[in-house]
Each structure stands twice: as C-alpha cells, then as structure tokens.
PDB file of N, CA and C in Angstrom:
ATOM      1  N   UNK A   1       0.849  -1.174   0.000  1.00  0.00           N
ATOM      2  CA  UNK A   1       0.000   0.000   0.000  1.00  0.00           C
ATOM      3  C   UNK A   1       0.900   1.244   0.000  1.00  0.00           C
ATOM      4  N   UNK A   2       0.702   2.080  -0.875  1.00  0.00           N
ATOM      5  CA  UNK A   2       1.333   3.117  -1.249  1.00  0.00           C
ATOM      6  C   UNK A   2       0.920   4.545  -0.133  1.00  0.00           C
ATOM      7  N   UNK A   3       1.667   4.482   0.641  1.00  0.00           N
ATOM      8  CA  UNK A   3       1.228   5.751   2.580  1.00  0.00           C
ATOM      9  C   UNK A   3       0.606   6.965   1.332  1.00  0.00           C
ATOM     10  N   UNK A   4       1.777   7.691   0.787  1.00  0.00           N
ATOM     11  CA  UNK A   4       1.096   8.903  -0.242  1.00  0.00           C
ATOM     12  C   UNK A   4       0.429   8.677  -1.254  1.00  0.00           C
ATOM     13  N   UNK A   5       0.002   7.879  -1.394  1.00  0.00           N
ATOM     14  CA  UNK A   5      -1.038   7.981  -2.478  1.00  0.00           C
ATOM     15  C   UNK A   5      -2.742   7.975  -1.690  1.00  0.00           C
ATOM     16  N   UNK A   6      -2.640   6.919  -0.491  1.00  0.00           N
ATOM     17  CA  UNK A   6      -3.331   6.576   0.353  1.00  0.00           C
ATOM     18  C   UNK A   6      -3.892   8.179   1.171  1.00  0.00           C
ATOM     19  N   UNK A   7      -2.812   8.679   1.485  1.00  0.00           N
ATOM     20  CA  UNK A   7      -3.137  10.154   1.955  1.00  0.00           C
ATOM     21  C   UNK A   7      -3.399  10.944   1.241  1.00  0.00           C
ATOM     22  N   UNK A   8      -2.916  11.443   0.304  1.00  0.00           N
ATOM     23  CA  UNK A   8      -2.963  12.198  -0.915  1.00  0.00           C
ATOM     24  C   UNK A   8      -4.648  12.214  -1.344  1.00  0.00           C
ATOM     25  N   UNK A   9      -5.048  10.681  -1.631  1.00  0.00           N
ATOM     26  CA  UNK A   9      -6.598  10.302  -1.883  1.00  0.00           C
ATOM     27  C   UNK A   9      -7.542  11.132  -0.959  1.00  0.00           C
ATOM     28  N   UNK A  10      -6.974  10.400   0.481  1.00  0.00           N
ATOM     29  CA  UNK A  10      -7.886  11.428   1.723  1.00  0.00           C
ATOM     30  C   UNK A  10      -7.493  12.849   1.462  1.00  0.00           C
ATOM     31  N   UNK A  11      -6.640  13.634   1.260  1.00  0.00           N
ATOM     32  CA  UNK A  11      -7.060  14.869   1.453  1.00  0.00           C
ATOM     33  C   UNK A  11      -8.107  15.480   0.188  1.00  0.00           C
ATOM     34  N   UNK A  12      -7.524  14.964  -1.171  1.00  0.00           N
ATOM     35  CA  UNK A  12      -8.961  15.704  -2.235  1.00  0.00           C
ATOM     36  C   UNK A  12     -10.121  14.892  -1.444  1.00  0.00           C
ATOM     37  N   UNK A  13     -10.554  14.205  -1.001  1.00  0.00           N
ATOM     38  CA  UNK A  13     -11.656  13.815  -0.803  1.00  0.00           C
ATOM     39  C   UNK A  13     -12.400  14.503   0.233  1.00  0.00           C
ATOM     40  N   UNK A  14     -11.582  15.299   1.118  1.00  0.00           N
ATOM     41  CA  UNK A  14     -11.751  15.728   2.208  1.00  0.00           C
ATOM     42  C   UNK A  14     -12.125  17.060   1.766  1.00  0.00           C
ATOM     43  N   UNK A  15     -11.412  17.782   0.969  1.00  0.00           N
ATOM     44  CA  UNK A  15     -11.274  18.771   0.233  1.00  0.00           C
ATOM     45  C   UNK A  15     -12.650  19.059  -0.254  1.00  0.00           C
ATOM     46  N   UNK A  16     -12.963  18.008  -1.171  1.00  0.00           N
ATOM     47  CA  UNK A  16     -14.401  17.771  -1.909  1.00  0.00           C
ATOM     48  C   UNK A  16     -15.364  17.793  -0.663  1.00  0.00           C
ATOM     49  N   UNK A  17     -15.162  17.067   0.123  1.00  0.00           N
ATOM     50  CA  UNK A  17     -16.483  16.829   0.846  1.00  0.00           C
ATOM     51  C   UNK A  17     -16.662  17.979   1.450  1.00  0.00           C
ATOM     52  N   UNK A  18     -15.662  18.377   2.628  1.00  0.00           N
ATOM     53  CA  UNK A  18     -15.978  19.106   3.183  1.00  0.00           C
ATOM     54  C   UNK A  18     -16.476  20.509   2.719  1.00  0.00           C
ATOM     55  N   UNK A  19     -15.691  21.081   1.445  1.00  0.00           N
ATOM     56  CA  UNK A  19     -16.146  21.965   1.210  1.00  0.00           C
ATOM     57  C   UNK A  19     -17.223  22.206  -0.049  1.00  0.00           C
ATOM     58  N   UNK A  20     -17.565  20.959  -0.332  1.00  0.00           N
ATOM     59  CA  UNK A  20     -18.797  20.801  -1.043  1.00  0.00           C
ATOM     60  C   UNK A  20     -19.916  21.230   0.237  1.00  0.00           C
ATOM     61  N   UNK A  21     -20.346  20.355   1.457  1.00  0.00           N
ATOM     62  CA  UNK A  21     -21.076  20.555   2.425  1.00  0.00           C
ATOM     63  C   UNK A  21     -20.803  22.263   3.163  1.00  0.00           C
ATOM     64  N   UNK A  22     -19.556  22.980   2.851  1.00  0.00           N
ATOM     65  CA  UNK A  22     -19.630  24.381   3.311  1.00  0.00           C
ATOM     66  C   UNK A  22     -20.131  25.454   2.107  1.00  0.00           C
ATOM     67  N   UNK A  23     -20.370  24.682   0.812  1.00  0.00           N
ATOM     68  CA  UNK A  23     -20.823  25.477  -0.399  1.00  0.00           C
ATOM     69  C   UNK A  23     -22.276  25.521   0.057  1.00  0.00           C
ATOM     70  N   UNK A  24     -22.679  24.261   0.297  1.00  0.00           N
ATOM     71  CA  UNK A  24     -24.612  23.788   0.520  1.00  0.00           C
ATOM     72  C   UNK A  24     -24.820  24.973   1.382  1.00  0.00           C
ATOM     73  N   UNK A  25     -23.886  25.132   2.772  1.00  0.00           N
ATOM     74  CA  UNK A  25     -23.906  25.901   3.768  1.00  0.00           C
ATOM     75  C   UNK A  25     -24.281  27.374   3.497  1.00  0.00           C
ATOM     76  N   UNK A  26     -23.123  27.690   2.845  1.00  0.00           N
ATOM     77  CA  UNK A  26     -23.057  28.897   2.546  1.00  0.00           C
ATOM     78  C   UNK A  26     -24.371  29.424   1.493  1.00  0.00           C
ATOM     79  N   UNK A  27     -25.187  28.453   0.539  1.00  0.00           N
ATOM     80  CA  UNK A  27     -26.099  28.344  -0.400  1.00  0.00           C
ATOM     81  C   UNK A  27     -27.209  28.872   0.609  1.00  0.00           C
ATOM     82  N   UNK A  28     -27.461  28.215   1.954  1.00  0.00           N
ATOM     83  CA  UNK A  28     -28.933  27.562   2.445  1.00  0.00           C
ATOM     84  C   UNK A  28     -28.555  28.982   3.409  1.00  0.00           C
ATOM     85  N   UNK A  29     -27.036  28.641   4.713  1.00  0.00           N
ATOM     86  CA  UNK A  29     -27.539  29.540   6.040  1.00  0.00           C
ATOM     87  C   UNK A  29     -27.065  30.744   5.278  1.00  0.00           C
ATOM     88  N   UNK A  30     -26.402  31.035   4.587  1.00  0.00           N
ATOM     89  CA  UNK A  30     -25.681  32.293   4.427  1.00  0.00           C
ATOM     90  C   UNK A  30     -26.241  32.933   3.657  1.00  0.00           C
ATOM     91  N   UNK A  31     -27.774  32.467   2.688  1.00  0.00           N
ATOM     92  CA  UNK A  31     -28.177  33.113   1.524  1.00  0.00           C
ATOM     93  C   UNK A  31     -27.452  33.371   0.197  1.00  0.00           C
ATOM     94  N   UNK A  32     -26.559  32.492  -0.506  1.00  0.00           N
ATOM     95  CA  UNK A  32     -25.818  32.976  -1.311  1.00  0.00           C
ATOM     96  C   UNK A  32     -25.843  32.248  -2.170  1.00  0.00           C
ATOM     97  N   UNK A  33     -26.984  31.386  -2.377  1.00  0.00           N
ATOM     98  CA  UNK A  33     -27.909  31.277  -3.470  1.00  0.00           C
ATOM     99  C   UNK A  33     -27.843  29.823  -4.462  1.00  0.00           C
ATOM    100  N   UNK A  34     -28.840  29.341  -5.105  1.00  0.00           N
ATOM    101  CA  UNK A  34     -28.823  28.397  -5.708  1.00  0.00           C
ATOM    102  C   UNK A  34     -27.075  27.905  -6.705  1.00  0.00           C
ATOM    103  N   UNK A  35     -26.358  29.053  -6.535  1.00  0.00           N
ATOM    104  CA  UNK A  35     -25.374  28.119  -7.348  1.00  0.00           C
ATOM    105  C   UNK A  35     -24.432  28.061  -6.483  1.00  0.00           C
ATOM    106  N   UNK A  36     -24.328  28.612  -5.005  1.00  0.00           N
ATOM    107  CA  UNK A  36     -23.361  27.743  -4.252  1.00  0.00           C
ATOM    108  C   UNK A  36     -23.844  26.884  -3.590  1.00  0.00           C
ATOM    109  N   UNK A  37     -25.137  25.847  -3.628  1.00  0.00           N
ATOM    110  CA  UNK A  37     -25.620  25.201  -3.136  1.00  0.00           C
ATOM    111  C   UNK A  37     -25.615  23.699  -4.645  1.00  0.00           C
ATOM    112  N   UNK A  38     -25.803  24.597  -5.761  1.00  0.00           N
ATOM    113  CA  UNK A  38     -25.298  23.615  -6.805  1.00  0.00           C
ATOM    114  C   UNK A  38     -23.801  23.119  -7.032  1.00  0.00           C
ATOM    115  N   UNK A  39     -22.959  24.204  -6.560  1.00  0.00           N
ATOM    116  CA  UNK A  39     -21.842  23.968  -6.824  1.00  0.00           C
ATOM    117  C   UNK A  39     -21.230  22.625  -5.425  1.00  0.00           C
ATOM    118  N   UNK A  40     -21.701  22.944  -4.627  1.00  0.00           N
ATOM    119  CA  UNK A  40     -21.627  22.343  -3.084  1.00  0.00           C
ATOM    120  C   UNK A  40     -21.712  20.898  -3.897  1.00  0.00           C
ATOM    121  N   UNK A  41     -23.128  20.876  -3.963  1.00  0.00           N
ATOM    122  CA  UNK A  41     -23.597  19.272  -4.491  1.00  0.00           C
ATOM    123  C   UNK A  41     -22.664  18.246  -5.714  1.00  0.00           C
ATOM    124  N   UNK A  42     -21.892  19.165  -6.815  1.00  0.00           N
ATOM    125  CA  UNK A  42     -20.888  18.779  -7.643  1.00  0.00           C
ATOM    126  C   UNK A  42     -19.803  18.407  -6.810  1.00  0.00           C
ATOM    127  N   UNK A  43     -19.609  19.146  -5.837  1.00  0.00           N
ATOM    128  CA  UNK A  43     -18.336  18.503  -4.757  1.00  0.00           C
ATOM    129  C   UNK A  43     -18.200  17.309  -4.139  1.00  0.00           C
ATOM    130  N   UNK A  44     -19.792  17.428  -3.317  1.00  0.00           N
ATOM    131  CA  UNK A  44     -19.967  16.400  -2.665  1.00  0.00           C
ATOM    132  C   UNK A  44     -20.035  14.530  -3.868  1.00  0.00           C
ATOM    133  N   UNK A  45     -20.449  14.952  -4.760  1.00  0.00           N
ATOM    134  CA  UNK A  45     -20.933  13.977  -5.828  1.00  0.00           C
ATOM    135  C   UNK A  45     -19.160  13.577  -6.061  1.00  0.00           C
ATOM    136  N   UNK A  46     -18.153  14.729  -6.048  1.00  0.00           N
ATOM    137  CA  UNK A  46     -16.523  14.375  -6.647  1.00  0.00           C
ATOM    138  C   UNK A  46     -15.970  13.549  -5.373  1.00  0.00           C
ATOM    139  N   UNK A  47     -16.533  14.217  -4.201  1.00  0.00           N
ATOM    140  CA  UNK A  47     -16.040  13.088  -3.332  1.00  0.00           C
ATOM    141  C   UNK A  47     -16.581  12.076  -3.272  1.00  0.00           C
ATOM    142  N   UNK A  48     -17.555  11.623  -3.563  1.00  0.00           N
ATOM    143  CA  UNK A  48     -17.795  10.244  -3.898  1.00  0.00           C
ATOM    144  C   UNK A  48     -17.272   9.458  -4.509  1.00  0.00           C
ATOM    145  N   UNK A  49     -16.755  10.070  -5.640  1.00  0.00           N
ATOM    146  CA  UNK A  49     -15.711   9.364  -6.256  1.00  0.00           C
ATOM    147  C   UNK A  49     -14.440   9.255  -6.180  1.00  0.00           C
ATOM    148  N   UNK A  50     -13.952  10.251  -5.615  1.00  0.00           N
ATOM    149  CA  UNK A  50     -12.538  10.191  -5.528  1.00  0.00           C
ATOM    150  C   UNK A  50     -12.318   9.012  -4.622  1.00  0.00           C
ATOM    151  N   UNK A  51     -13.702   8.592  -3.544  1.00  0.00           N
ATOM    152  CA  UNK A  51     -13.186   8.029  -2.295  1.00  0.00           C
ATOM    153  C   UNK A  51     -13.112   6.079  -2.828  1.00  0.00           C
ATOM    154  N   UNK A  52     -13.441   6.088  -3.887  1.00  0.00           N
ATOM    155  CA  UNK A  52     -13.441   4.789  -4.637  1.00  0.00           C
ATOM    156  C   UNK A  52     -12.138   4.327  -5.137  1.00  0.00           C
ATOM    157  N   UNK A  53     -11.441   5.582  -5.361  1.00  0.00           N
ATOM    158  CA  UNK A  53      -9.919   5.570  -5.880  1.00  0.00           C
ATOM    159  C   UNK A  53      -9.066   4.180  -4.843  1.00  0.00           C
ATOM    160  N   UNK A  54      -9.217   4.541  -3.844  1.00  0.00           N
ATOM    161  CA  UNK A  54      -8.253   3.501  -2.864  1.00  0.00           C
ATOM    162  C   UNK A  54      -8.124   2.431  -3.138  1.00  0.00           C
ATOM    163  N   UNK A  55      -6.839   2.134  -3.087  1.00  0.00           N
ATOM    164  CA  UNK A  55      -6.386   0.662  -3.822  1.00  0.00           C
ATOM    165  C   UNK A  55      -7.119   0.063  -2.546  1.00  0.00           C
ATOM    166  N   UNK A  56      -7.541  -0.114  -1.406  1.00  0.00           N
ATOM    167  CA  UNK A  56      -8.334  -1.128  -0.570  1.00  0.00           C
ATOM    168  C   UNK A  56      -9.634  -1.338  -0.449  1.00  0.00           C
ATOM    169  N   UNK A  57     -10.189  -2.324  -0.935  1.00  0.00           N
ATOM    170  CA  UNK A  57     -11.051  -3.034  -1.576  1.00  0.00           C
ATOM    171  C   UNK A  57     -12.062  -3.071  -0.658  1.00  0.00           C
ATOM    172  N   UNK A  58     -12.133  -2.722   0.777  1.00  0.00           N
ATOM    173  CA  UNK A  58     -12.442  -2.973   1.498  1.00  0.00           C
ATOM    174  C   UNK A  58     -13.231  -1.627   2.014  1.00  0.00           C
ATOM    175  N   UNK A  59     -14.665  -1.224   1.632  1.00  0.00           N
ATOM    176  CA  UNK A  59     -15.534  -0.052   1.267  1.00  0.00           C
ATOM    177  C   UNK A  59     -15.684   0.216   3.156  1.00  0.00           C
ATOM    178  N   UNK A  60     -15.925  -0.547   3.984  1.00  0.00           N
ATOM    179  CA  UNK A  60     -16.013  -0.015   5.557  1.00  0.00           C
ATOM    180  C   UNK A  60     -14.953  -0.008   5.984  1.00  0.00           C
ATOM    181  N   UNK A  61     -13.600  -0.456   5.641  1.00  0.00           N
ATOM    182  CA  UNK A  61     -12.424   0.104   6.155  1.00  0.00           C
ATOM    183  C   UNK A  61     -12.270   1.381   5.398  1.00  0.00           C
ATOM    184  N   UNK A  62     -12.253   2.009   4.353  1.00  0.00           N
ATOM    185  CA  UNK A  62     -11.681   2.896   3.947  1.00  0.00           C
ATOM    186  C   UNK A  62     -12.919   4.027   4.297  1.00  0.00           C
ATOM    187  N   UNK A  63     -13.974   4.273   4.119  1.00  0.00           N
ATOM    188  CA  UNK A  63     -14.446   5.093   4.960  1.00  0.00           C
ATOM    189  C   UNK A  63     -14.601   5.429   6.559  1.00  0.00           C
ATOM    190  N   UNK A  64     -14.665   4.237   7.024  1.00  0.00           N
ATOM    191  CA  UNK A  64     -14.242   4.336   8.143  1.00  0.00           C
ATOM    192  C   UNK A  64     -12.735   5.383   8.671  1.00  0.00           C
ATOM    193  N   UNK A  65     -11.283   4.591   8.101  1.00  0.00           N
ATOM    194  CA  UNK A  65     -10.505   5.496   8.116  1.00  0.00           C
ATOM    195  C   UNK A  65     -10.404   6.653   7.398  1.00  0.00           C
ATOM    196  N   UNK A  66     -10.844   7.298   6.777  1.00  0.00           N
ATOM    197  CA  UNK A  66     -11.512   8.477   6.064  1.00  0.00           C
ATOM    198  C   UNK A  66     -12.078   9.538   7.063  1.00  0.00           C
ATOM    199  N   UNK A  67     -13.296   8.749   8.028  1.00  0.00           N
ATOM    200  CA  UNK A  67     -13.831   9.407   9.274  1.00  0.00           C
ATOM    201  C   UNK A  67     -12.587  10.417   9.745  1.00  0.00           C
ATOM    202  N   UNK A  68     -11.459   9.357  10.080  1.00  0.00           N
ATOM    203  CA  UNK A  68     -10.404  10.559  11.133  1.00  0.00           C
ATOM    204  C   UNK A  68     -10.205  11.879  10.322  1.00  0.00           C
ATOM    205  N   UNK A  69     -10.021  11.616   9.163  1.00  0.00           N
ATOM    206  CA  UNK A  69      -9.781  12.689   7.799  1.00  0.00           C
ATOM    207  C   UNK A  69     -10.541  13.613   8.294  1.00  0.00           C
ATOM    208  N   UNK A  70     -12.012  13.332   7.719  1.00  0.00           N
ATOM    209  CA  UNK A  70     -12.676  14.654   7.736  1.00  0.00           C
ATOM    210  C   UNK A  70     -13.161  15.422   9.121  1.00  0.00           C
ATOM    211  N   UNK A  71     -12.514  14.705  10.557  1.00  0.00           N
ATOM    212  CA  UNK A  71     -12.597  15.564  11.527  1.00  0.00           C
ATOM    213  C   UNK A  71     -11.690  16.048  11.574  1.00  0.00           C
ATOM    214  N   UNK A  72     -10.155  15.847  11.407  1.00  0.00           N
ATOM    215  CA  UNK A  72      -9.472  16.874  11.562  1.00  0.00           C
ATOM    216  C   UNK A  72      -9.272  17.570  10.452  1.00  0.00           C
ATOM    217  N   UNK A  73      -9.850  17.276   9.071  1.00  0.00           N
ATOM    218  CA  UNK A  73      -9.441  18.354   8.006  1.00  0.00           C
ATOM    219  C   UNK A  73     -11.197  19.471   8.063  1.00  0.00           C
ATOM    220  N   UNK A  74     -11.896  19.055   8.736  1.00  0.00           N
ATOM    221  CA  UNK A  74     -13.058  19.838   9.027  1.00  0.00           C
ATOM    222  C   UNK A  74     -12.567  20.969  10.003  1.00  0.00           C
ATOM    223  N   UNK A  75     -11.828  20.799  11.329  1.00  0.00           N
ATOM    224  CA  UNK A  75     -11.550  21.162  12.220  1.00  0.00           C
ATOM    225  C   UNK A  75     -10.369  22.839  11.062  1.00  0.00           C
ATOM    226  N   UNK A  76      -9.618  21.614  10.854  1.00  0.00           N
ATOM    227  CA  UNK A  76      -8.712  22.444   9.520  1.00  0.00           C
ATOM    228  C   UNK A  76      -9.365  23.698   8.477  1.00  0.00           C
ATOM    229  N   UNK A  77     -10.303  23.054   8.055  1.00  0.00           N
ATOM    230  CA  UNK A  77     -10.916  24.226   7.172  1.00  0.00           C
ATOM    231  C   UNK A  77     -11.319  25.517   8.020  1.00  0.00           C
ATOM    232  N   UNK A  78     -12.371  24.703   9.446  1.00  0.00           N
ATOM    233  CA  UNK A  78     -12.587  25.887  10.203  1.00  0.00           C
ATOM    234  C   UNK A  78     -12.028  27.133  10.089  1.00  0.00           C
ATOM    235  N   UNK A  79     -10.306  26.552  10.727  1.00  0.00           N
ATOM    236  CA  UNK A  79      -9.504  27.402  10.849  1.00  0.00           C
ATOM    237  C   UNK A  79      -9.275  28.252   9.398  1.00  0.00           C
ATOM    238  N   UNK A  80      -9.008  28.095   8.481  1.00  0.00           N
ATOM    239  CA  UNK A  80      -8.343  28.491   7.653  1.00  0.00           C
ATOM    240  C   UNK A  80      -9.669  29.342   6.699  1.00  0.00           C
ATOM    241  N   UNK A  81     -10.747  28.628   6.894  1.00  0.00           N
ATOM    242  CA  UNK A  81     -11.784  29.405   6.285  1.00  0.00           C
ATOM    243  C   UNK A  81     -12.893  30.238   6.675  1.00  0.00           C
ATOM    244  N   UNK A  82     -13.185  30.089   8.195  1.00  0.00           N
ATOM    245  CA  UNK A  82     -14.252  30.590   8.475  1.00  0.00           C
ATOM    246  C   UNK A  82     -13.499  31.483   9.871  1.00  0.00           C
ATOM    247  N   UNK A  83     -12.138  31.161  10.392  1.00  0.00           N
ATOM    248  CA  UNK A  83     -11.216  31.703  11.388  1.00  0.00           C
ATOM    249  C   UNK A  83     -11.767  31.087  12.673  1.00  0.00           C
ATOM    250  N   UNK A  84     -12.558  29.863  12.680  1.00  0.00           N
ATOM    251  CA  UNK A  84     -12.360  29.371  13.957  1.00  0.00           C
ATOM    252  C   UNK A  84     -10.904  28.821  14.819  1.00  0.00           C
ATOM    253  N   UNK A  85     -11.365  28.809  15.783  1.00  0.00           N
ATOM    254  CA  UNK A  85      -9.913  28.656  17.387  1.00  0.00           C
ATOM    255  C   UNK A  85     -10.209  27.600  17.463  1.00  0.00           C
ATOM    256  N   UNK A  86     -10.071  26.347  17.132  1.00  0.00           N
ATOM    257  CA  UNK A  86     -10.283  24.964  18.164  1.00  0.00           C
ATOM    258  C   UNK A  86      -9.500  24.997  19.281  1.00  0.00           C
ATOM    259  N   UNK A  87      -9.999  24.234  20.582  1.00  0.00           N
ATOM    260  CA  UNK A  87      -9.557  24.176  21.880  1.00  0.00           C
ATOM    261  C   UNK A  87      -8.790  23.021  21.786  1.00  0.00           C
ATOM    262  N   UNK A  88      -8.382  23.249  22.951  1.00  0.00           N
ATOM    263  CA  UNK A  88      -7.397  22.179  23.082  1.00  0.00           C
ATOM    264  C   UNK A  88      -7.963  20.308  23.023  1.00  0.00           C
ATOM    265  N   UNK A  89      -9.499  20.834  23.585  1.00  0.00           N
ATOM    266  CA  UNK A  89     -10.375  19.174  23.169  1.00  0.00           C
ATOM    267  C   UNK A  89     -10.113  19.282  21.725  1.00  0.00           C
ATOM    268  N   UNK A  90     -10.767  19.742  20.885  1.00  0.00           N
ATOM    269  CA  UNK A  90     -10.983  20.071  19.355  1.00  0.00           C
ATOM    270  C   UNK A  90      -9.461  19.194  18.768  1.00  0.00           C
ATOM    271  N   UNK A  91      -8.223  19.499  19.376  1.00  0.00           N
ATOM    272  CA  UNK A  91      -6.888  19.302  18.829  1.00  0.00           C
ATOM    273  C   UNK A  91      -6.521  17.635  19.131  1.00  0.00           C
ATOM    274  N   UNK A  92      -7.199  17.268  20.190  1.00  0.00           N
ATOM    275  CA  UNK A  92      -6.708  16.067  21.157  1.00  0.00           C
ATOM    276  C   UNK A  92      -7.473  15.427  20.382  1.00  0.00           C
ATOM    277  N   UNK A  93      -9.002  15.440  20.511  1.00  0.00           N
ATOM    278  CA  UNK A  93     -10.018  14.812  19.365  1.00  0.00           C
ATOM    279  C   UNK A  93      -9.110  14.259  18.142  1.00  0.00           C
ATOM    280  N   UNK A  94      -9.284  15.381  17.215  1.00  0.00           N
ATOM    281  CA  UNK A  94      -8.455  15.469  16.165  1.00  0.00           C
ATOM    282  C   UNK A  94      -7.183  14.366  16.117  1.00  0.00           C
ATOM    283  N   UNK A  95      -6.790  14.370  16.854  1.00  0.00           N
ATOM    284  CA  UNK A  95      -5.244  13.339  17.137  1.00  0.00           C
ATOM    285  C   UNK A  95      -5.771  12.311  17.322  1.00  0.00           C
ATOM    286  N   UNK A  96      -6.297  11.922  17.986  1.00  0.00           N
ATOM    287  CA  UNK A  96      -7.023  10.540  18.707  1.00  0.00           C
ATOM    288  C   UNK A  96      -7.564   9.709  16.574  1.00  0.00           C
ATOM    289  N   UNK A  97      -8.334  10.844  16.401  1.00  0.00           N
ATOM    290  CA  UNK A  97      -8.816  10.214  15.147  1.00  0.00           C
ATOM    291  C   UNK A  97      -7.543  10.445  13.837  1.00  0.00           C
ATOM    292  N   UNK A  98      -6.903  11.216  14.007  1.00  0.00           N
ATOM    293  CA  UNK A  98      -5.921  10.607  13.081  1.00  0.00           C
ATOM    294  C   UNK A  98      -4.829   9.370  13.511  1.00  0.00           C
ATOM    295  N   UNK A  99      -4.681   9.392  14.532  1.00  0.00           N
ATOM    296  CA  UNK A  99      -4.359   7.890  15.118  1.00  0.00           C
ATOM    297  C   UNK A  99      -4.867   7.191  14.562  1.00  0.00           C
ATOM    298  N   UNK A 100      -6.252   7.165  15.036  1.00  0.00           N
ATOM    299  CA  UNK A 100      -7.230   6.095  13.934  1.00  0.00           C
ATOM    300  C   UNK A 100      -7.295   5.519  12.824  1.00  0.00           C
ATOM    301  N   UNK A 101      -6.964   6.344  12.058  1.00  0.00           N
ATOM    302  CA  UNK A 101      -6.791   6.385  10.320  1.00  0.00           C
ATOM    303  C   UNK A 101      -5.496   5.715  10.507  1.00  0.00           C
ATOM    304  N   UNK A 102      -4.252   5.768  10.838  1.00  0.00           N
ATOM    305  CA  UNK A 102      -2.423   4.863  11.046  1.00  0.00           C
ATOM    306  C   UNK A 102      -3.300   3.606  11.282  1.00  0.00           C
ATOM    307  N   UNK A 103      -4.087   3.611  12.380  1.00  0.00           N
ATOM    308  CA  UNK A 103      -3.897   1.743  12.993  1.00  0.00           C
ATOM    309  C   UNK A 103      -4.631   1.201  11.834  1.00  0.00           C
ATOM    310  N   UNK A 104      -6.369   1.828  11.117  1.00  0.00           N
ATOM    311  CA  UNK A 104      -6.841   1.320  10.431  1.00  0.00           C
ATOM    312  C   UNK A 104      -6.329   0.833   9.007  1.00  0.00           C
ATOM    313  N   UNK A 105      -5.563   1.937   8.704  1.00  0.00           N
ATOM    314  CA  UNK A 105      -5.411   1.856   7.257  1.00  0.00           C
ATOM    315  C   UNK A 105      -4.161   1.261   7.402  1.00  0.00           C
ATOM    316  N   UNK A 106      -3.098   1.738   8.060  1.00  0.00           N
ATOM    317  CA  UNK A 106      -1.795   0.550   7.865  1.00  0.00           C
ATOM    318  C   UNK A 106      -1.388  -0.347   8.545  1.00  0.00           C
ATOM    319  N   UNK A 107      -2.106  -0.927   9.477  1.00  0.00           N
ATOM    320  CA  UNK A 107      -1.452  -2.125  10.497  1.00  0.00           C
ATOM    321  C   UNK A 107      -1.303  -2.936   9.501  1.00  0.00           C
ATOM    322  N   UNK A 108      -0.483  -3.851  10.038  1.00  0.00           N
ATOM    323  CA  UNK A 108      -0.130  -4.837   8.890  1.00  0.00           C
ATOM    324  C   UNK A 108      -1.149  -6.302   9.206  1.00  0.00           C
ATOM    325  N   UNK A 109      -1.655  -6.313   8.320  1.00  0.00           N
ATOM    326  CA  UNK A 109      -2.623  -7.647   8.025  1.00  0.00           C
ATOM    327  C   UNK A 109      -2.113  -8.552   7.710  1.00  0.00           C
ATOM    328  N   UNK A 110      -2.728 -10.170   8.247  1.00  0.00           N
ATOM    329  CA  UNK A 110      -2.122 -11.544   7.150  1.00  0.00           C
ATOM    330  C   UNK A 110      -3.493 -11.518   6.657  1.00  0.00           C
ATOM    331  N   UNK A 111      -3.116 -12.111   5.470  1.00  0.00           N
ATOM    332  CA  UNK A 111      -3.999 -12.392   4.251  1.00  0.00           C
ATOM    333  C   UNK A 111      -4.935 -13.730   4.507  1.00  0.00           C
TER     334      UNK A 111
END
C-alpha cells in the first residue's frame, strides 16, 4: 500500500467533501444562493468518487478510516476558512482520530 497515495486520496476527498457541504452551507444559512448550493452538491458527488480511488477493496475500512480525515481536516478548514480557534479538546479529538486512520489503514494484516 502506497502511505502517499493513500493520503494524498484522503485529502482531495476531504477537500471535496468538506467543502462541497460548506458550499450547501453557505447556499442555504448564508443566503448565497442556488449556485453555491449547486456547486456544493458537484463537490460532494466528486467526493464520492474520488473516495473509490483507494487501492483497498475494502468499502467499511476505507471510509471508516476516512472518518479521522474529515474531523481533523473539518476542524482544519474551520480554521483556515471561516477563522475558527479549536480548543485544546478540538486538537486532542483530532489526534485521537488521526491515530485512527495509522492503525486502520496501515497495520499490517495476514492475508
């Protein structure tokens, strides 16, 4: 299993999702109208696919480890897009579930 390609996958996907679901957002709470709420939905639809990309065959492991992804790259966007502070829970969280994503996606398996 290829670590960067494996990561690389999670972040456009994360990318897509999350900020497909902050386009809907911005469409519905923010008033800013049917085409960032269309555009949202094209995102969300790309992360669907991108998340198929993973060479592991295995559709509840890889979303599953995906989960840690989009809490800390959610947590991530916060910051970078809307200027939220996560606390120090917010950061620990965050760690705990990217932990998650190492044991899930690369422990080493027998076949």
């Amino acid at each position: 299993m290829n670590v960067v390609r494996v990561v690389a996958l999670f972040v456009v996907a994360a990318v897509a999702e999350i900020g497909g679901a902050w386009m809907v957002w911005q469409g519905v709470r923010e008033h800013r109208g049917l085409a960032w709420i269309g555009a949202g939905i094209a995102a969300l639809a790309a992360y669907g696919f991108v998340a198929t990309l993973q060479d592991d065959a295995n559709f509840g492991r890889v979303l599953a480890a995906y989960g840690g992804i989009f809490v800390a790259g959610s947590l991530a966007w916060g910051v970078v897009v809307d200027g939220f502070a996560p606390d120090r829970y917010d950061l620990i969280g965050a760690a705990i579930c990217l932990a998650g994503v190492g044991v899930i996606m690369f422990a080493p398996r027998t076949l």
